[in-house]
Structure formats: C-alpha cells, structure tokens
PDB file of N, CA and C in Angstrom:
ATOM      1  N   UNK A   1     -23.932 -12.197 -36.838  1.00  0.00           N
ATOM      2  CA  UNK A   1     -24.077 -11.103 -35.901  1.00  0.00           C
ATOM      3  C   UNK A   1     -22.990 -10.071 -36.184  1.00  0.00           C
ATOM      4  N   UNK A   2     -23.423  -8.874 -36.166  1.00  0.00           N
ATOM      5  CA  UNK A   2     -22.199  -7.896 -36.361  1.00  0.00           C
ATOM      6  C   UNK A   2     -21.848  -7.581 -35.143  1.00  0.00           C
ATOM      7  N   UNK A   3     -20.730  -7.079 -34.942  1.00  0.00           N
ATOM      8  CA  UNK A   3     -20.422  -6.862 -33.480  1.00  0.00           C
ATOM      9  C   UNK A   3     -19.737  -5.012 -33.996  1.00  0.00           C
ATOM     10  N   UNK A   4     -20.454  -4.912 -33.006  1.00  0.00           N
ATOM     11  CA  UNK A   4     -20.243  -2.802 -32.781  1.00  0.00           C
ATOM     12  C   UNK A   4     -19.244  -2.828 -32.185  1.00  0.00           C
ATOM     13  N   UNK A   5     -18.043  -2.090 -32.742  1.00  0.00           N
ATOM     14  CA  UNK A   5     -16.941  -1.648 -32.505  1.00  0.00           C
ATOM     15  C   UNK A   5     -16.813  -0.701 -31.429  1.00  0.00           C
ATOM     16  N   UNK A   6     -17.975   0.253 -30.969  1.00  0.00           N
ATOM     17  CA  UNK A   6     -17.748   0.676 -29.337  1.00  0.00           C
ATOM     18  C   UNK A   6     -18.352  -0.408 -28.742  1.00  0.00           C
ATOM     19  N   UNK A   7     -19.302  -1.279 -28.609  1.00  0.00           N
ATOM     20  CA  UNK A   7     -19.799  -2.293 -27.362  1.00  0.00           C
ATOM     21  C   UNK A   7     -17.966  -2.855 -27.193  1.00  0.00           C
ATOM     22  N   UNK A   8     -17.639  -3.411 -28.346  1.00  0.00           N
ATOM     23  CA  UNK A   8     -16.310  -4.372 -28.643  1.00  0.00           C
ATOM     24  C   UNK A   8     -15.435  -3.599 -27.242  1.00  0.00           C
ATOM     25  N   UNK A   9     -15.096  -2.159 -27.220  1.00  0.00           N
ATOM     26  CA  UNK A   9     -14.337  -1.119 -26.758  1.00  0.00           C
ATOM     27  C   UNK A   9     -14.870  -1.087 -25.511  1.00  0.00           C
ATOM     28  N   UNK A  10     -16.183  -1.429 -25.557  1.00  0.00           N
ATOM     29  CA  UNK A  10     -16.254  -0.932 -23.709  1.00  0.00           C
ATOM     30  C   UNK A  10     -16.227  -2.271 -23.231  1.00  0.00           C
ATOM     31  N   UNK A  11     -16.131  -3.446 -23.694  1.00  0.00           N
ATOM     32  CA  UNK A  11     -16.129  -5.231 -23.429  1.00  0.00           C
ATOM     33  C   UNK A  11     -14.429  -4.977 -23.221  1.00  0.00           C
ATOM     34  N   UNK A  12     -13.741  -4.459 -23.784  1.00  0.00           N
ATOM     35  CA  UNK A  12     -12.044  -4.347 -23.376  1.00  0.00           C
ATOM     36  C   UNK A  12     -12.030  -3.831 -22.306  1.00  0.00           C
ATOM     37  N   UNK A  13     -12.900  -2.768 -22.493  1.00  0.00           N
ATOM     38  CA  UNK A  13     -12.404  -1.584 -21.120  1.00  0.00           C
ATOM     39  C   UNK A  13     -12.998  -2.348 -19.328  1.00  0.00           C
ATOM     40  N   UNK A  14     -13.773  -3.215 -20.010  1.00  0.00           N
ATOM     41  CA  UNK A  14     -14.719  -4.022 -18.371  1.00  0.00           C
ATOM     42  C   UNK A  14     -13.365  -4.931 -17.978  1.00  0.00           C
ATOM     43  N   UNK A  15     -12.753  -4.957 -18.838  1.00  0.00           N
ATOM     44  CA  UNK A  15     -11.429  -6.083 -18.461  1.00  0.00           C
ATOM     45  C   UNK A  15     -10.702  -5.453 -17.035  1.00  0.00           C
ATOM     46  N   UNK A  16     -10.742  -4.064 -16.974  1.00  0.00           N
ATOM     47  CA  UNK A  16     -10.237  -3.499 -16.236  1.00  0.00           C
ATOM     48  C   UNK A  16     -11.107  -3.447 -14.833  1.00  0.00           C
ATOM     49  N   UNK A  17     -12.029  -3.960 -14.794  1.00  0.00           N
ATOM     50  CA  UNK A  17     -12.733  -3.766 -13.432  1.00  0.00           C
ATOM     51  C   UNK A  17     -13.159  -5.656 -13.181  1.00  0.00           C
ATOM     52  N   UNK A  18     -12.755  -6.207 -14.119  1.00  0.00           N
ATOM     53  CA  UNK A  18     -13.265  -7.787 -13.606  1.00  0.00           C
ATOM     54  C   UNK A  18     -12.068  -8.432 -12.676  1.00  0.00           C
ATOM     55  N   UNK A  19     -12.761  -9.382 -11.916  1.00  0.00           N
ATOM     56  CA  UNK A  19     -12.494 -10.018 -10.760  1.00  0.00           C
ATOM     57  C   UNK A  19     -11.083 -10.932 -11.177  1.00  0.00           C
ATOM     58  N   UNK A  20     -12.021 -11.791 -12.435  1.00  0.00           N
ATOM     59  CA  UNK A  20     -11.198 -12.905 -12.458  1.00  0.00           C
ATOM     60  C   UNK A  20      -9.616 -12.650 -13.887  1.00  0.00           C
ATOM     61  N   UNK A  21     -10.229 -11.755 -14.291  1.00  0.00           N
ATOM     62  CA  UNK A  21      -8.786 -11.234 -15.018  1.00  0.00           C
ATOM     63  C   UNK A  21      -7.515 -10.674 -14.173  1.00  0.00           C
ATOM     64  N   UNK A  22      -8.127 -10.162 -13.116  1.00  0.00           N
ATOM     65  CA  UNK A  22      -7.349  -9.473 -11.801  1.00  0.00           C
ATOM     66  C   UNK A  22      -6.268 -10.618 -11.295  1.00  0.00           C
ATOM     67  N   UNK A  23      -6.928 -11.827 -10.907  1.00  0.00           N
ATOM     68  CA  UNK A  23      -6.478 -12.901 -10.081  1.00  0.00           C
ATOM     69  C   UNK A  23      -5.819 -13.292 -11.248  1.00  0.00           C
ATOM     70  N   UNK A  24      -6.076 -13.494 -12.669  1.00  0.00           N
ATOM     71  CA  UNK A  24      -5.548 -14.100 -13.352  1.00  0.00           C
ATOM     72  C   UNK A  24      -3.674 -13.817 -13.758  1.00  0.00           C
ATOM     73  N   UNK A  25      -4.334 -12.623 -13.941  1.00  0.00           N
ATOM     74  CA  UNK A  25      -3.167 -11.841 -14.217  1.00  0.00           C
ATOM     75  C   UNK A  25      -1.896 -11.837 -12.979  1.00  0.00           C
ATOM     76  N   UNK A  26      -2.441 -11.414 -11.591  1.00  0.00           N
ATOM     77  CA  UNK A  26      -1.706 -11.623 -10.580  1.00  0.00           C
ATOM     78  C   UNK A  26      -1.162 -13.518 -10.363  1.00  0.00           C
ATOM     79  N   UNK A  27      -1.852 -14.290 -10.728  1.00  0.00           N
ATOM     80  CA  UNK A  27      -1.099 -15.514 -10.795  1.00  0.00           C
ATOM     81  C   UNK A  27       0.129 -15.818 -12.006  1.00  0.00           C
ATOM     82  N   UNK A  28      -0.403 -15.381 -13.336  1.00  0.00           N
ATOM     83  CA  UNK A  28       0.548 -14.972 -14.053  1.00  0.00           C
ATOM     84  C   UNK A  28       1.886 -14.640 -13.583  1.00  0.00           C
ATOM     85  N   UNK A  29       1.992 -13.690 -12.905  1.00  0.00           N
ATOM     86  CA  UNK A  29       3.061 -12.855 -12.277  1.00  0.00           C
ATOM     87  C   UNK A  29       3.702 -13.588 -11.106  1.00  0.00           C
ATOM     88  N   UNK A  30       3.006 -13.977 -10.606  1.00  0.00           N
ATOM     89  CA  UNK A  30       3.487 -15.109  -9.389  1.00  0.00           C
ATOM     90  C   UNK A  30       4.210 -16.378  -9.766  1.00  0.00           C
ATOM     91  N   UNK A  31       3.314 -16.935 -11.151  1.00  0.00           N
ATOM     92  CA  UNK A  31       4.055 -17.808 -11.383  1.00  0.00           C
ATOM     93  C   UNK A  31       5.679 -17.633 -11.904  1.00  0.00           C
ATOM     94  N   UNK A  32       5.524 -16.566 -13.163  1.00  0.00           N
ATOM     95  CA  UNK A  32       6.900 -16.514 -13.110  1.00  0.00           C
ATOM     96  C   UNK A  32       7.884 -16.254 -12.692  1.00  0.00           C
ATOM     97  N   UNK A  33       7.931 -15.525 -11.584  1.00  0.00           N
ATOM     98  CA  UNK A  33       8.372 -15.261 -10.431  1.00  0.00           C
ATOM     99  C   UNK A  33       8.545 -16.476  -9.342  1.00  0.00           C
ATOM    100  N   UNK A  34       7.809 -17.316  -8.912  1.00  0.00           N
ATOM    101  CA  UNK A  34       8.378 -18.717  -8.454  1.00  0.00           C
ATOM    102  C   UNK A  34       9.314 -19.539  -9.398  1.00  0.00           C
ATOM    103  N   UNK A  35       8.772 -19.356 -10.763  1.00  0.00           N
ATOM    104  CA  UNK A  35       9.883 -20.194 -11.908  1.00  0.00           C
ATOM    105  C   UNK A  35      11.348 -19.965 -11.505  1.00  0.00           C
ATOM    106  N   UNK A  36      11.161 -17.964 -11.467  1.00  0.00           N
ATOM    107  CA  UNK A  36      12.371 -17.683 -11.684  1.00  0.00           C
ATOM    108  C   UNK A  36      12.996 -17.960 -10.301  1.00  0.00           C
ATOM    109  N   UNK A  37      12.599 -17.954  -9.320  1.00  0.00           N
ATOM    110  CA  UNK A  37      13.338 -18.238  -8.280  1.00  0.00           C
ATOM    111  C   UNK A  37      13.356 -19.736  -8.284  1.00  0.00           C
ATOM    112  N   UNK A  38      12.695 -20.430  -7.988  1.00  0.00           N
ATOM    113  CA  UNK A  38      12.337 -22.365  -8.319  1.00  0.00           C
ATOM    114  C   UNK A  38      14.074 -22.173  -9.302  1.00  0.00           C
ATOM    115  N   UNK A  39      14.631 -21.534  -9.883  1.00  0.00           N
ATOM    116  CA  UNK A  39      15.492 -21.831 -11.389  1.00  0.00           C
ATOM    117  C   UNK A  39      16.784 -21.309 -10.106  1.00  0.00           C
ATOM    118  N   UNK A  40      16.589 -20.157  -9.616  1.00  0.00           N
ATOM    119  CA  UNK A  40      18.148 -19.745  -9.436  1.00  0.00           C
ATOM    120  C   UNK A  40      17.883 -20.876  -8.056  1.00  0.00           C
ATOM    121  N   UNK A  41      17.143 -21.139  -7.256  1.00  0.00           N
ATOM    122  CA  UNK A  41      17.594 -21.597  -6.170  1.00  0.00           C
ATOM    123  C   UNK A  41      17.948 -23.238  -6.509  1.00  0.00           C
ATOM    124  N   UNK A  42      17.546 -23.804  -7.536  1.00  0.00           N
ATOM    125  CA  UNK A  42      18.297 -25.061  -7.694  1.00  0.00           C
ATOM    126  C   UNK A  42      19.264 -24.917  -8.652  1.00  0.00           C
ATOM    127  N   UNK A  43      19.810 -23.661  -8.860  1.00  0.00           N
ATOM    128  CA  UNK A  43      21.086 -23.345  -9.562  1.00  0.00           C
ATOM    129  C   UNK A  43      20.999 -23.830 -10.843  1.00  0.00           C
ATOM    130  N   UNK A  44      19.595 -23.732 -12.319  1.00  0.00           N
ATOM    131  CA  UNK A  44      19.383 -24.697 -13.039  1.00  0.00           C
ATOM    132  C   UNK A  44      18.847 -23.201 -14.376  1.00  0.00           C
ATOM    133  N   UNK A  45      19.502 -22.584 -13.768  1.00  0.00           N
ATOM    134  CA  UNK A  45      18.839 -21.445 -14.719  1.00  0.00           C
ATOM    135  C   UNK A  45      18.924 -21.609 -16.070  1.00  0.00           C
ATOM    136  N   UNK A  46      18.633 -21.440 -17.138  1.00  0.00           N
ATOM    137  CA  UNK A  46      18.449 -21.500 -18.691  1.00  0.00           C
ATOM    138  C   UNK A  46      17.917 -20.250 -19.552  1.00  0.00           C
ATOM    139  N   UNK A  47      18.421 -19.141 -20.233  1.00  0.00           N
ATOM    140  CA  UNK A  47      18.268 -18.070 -21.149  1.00  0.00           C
ATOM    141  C   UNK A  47      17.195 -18.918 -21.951  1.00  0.00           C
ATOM    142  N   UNK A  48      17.254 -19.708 -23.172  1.00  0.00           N
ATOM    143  CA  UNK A  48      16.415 -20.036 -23.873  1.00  0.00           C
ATOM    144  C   UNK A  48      14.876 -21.037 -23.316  1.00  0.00           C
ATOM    145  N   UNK A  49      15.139 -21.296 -21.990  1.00  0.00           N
ATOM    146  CA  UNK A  49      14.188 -22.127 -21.062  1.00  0.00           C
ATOM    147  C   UNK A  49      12.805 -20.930 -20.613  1.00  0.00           C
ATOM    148  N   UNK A  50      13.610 -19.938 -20.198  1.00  0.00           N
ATOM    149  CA  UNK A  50      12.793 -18.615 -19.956  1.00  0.00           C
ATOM    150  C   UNK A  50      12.621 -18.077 -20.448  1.00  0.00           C
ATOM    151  N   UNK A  51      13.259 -17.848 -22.038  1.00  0.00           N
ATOM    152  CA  UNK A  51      12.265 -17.535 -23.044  1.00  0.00           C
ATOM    153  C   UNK A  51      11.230 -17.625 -23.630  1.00  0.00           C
ATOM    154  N   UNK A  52      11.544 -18.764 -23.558  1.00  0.00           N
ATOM    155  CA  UNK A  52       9.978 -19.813 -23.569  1.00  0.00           C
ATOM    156  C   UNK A  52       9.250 -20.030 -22.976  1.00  0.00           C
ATOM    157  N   UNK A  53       9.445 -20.212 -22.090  1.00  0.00           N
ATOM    158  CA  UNK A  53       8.477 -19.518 -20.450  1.00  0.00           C
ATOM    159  C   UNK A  53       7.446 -18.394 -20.827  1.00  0.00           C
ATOM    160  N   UNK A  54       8.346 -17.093 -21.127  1.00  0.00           N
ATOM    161  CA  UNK A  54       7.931 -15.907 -20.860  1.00  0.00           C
ATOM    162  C   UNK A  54       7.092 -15.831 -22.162  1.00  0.00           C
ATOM    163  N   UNK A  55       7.360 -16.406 -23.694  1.00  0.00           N
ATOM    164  CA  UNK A  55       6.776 -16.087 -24.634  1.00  0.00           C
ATOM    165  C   UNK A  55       5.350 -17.213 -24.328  1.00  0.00           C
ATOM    166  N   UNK A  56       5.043 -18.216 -23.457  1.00  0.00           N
ATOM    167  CA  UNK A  56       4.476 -19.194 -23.340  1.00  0.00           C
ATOM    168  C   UNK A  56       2.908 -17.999 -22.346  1.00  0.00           C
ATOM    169  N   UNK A  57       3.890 -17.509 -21.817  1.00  0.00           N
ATOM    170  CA  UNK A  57       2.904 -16.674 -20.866  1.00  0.00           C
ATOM    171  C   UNK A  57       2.563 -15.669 -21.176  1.00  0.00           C
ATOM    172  N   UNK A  58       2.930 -15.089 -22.201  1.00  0.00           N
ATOM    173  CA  UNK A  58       2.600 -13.636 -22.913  1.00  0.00           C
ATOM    174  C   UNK A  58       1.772 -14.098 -23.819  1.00  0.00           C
ATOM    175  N   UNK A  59       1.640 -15.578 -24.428  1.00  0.00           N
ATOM    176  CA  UNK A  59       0.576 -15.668 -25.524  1.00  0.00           C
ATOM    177  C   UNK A  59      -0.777 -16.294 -24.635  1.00  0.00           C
ATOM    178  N   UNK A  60      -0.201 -16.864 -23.620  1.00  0.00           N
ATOM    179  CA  UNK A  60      -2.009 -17.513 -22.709  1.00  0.00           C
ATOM    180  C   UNK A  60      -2.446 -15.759 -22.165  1.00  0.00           C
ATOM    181  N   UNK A  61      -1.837 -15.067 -21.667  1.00  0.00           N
ATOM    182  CA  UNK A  61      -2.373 -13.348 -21.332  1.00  0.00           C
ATOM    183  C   UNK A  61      -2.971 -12.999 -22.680  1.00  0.00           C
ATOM    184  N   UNK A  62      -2.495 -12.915 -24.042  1.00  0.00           N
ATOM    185  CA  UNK A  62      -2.822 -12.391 -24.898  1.00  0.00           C
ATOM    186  C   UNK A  62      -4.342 -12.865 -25.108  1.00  0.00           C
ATOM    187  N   UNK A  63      -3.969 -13.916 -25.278  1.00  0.00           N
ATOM    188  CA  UNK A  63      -5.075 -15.176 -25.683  1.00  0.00           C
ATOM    189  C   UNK A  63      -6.500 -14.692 -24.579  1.00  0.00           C
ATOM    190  N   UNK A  64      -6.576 -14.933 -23.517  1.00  0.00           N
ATOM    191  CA  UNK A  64      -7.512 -14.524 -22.552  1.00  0.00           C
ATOM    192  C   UNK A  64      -8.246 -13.024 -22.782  1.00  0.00           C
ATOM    193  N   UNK A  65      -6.566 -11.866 -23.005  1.00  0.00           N
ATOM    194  CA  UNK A  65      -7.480 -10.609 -22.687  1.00  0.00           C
ATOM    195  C   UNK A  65      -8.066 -10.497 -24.245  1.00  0.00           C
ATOM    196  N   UNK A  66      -7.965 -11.198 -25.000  1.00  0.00           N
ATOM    197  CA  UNK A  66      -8.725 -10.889 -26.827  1.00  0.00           C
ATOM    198  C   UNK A  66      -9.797 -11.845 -26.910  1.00  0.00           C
ATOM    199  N   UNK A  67     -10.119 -13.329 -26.321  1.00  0.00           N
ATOM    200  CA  UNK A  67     -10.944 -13.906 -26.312  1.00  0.00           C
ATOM    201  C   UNK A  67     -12.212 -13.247 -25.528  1.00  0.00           C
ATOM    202  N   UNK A  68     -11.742 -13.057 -24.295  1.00  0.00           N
ATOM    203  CA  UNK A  68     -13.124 -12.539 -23.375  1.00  0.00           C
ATOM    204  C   UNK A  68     -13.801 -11.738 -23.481  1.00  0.00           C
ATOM    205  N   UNK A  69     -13.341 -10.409 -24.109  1.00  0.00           N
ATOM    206  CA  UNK A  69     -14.311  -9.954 -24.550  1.00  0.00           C
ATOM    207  C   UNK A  69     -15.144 -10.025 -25.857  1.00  0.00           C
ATOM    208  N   UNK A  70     -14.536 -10.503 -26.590  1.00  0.00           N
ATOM    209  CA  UNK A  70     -15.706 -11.460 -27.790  1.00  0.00           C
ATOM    210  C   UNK A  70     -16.393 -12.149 -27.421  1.00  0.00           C
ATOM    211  N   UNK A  71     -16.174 -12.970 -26.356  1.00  0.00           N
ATOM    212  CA  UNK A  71     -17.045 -14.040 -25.473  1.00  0.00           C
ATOM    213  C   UNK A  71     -18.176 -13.724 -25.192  1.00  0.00           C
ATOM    214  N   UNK A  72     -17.887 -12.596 -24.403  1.00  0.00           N
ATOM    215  CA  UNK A  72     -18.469 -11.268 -23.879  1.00  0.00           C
ATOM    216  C   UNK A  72     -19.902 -11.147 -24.246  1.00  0.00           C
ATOM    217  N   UNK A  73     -19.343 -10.375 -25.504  1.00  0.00           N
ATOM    218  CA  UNK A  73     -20.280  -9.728 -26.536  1.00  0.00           C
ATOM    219  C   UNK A  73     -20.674 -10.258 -27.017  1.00  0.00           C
ATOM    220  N   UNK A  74     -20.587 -11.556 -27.563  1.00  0.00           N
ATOM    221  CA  UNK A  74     -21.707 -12.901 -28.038  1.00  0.00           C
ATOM    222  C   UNK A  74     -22.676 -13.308 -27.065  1.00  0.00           C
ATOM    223  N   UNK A  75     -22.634 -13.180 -26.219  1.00  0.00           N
ATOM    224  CA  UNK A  75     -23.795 -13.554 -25.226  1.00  0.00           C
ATOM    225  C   UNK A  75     -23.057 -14.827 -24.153  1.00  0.00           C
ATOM    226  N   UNK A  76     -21.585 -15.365 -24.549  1.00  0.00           N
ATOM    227  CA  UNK A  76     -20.930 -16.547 -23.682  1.00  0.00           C
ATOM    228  C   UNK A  76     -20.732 -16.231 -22.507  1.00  0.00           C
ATOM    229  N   UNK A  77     -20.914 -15.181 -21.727  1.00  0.00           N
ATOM    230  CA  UNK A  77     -20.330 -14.705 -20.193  1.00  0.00           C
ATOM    231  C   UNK A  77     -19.816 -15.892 -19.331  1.00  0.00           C
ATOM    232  N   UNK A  78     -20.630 -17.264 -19.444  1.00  0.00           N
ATOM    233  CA  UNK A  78     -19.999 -18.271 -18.799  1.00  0.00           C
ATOM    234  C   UNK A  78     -19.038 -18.887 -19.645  1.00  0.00           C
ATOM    235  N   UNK A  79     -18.684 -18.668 -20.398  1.00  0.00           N
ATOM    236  CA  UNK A  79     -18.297 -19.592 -21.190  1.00  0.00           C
ATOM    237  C   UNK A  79     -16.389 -18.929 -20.895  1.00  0.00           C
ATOM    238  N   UNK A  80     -16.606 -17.743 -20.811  1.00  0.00           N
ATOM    239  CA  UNK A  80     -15.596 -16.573 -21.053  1.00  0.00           C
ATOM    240  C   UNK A  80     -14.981 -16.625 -19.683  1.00  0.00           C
ATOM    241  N   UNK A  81     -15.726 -16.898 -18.356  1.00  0.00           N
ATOM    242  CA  UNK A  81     -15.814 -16.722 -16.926  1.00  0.00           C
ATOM    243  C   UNK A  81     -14.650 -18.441 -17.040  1.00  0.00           C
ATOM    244  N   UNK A  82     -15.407 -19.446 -17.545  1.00  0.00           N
ATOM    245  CA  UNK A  82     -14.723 -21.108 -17.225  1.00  0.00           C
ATOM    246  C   UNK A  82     -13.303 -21.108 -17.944  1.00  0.00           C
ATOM    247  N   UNK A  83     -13.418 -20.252 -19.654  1.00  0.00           N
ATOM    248  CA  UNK A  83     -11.705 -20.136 -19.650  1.00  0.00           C
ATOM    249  C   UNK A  83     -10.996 -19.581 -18.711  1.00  0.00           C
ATOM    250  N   UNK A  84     -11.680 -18.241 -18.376  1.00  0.00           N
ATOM    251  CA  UNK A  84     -10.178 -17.782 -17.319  1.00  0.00           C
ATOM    252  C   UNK A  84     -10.253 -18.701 -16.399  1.00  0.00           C
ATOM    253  N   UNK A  85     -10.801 -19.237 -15.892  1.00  0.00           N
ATOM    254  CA  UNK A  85     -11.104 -20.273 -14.649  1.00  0.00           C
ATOM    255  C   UNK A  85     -10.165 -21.359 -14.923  1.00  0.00           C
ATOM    256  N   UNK A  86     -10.276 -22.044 -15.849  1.00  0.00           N
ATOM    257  CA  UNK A  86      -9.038 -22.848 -16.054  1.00  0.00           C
ATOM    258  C   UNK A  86      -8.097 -22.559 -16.091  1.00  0.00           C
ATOM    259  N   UNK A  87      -7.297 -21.146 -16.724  1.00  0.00           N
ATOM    260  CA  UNK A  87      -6.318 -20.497 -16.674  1.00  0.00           C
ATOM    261  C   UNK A  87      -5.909 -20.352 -15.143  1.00  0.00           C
ATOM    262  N   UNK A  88      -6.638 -19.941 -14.442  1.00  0.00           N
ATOM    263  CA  UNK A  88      -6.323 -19.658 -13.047  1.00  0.00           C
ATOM    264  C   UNK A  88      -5.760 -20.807 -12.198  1.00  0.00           C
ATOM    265  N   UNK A  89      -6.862 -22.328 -12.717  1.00  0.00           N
ATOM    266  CA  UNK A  89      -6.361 -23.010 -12.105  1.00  0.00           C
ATOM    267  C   UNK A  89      -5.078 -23.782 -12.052  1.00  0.00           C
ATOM    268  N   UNK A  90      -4.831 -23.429 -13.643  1.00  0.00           N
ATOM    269  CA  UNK A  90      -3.831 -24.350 -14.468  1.00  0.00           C
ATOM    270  C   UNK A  90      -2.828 -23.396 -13.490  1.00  0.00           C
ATOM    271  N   UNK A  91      -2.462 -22.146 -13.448  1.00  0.00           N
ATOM    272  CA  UNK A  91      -1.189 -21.223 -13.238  1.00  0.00           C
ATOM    273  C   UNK A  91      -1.271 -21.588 -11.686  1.00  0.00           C
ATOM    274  N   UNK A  92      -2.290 -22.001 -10.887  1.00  0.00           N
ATOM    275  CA  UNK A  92      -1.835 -21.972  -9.086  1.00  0.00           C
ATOM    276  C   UNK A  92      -1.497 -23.139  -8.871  1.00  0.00           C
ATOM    277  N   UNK A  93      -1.799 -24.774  -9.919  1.00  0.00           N
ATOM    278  CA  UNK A  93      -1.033 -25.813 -10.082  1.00  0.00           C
ATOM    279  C   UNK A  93       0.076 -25.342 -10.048  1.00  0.00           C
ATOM    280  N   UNK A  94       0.702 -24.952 -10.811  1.00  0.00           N
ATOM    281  CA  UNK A  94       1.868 -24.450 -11.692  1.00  0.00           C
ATOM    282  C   UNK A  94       2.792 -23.744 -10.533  1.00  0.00           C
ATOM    283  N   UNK A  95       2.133 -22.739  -9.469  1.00  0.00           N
ATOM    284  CA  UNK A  95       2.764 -22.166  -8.779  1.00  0.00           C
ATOM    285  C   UNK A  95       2.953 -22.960  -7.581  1.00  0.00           C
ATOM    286  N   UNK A  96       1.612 -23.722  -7.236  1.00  0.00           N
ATOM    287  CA  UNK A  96       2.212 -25.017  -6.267  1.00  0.00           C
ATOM    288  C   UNK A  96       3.271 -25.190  -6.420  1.00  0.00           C
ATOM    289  N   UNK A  97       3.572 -26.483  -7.678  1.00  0.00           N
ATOM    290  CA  UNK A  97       4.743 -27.160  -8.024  1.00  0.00           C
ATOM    291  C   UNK A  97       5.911 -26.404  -7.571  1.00  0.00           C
ATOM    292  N   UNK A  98       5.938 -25.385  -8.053  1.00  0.00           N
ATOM    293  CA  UNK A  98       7.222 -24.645  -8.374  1.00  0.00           C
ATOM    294  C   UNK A  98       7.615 -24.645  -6.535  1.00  0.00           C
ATOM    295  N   UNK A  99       6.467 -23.741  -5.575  1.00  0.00           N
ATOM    296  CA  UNK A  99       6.625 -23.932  -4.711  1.00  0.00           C
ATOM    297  C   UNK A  99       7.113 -25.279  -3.734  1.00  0.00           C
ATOM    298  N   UNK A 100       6.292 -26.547  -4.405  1.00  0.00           N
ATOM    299  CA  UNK A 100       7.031 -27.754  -3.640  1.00  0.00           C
ATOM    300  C   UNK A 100       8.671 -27.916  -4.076  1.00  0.00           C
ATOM    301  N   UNK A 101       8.772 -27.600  -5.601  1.00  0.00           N
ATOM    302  CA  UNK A 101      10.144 -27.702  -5.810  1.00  0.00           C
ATOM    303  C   UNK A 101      11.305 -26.873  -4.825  1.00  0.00           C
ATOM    304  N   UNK A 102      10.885 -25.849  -4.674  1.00  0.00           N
ATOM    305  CA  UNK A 102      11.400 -24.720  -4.127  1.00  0.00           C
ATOM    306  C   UNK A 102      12.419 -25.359  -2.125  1.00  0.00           C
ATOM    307  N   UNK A 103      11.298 -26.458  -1.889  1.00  0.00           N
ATOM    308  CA  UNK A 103      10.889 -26.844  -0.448  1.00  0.00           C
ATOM    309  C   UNK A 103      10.278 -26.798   0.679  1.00  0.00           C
ATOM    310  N   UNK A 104       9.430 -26.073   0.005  1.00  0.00           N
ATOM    311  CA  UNK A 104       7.948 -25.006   0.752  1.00  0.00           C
ATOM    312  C   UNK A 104       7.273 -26.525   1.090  1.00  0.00           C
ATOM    313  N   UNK A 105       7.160 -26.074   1.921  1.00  0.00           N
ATOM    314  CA  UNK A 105       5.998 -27.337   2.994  1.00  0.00           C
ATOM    315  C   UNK A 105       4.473 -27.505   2.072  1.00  0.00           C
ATOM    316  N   UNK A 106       4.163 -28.575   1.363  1.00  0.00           N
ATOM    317  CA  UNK A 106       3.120 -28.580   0.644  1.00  0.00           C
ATOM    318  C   UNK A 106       2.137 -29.712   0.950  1.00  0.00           C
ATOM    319  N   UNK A 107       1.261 -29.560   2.074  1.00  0.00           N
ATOM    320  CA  UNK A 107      -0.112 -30.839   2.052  1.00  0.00           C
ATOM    321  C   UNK A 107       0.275 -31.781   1.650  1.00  0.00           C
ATOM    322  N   UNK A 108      -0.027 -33.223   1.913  1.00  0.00           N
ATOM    323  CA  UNK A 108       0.427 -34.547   1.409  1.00  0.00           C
ATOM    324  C   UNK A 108      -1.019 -34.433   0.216  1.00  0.00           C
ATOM    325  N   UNK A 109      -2.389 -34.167   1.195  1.00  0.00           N
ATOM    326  CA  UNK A 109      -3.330 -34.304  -0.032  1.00  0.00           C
ATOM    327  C   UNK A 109      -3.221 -32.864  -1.261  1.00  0.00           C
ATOM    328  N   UNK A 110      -3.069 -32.178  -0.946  1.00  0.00           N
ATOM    329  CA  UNK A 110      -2.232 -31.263  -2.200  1.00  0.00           C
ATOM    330  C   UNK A 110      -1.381 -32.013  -3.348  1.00  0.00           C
ATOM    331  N   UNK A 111       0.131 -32.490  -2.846  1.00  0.00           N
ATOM    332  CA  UNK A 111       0.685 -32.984  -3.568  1.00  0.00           C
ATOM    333  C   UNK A 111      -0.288 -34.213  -4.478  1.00  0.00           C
ATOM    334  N   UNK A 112      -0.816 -35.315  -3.713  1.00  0.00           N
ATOM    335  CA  UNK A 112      -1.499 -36.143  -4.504  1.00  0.00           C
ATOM    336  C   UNK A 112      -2.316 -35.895  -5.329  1.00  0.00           C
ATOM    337  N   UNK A 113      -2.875 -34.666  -5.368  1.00  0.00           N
ATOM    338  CA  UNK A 113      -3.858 -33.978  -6.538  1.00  0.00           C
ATOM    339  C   UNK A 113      -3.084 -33.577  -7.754  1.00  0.00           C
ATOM    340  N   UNK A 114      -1.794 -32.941  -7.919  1.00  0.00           N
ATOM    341  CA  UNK A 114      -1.361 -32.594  -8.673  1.00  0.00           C
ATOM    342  C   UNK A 114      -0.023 -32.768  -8.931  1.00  0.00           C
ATOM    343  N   UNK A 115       0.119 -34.261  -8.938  1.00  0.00           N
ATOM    344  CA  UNK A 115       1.586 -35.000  -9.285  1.00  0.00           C
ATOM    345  C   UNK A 115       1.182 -35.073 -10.865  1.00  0.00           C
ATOM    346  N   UNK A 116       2.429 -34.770 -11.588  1.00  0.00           N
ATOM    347  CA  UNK A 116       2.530 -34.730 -12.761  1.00  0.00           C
ATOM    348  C   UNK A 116       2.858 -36.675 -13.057  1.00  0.00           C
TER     349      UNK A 116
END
C-alpha cells in the first residue's frame, strides 16, 4: 500500500482534535509531576533517576504520536485507539502509585489491583 503523504499530514493533524491523545498526553504530564513531587517529598530526589524518567516519557509520547497515525491510515483505528488505551492505563497506574506513595488516601480495592 502506498501511503499519500497529505492523507499521512492530515492523520497528524487529527492528533490535534482526538480524545484519547488529549487524556494521554495530560496523564503524561501528571505523571511526572507526581514523580517529581512523590521524589522531593520523600526527600529521595536523583538528577540521573529523572533523566531517565523524562527520556522514558518523551520516547512512549514520541512512540504514540508517530504510530497512530500510520495506524490510522492503514485501516487499524482500533488497533491505534487500544495502544493509546494501554498507555493511558499504564500512566494512571503509575500516577496512583506515586499518589499512594505520596500518602494520598488510596481504596484498599485500588491498592489490591495494582500492587507491584
């Protein structure tokens, strides 16, 4: 299949009006932002820890906004919809935790779902 370099361009540009890139992205941001606080409030901060962090989270963003719309444009729409979906879910795990670490009051059945 060849793929047309404007469909390709306007499959980027829909990135900007979809739902779940929105949420995605805003959990993104949340999460590292609980990290970074989760880090100073147990006084455990690390330069090369949050580097890695941040380069960890700049390549799953990368990864998402270059996959989906190829997804896209192949005809996968679900397929493209269940990655970010995992992404989403994986990062509000992620922001849980950070939050129980933190001492944020977290559900007993919450916690039991997502004990590492």
């Amino acid at each position: 299949m060849i793929i047309d370099n404007f469909q390709l361009l306007k499959e980027f540009s829909n990135l900007l009006n979809n739902l779940w890139i929105h949420v995605f992205i805003i959990l993104v941001a949340f999460d590292i932002l609980t990290g970074l606080v989760k880090g100073m409030k147990k006084n455990s901060t690390n330069s090369t820890k949050g580097l890695t962090g941040m380069i960890k989270h700049l390549l799953v963003v990368i990864l998402i906004i270059t996959a989906y719309p190829y997804l896209s444009l192949l005809g996968l729409q679900p397929y493209a919809n269940a990655f970010v979906l995992y992404y989403i879910a994986s990062y509000a795990i992620s922001i849980t935790e950070n939050l129980g670490q933190m001492g944020v009051p977290i559900p007993s059945f919450v916690k039991e779902r997502i004990e590492k």
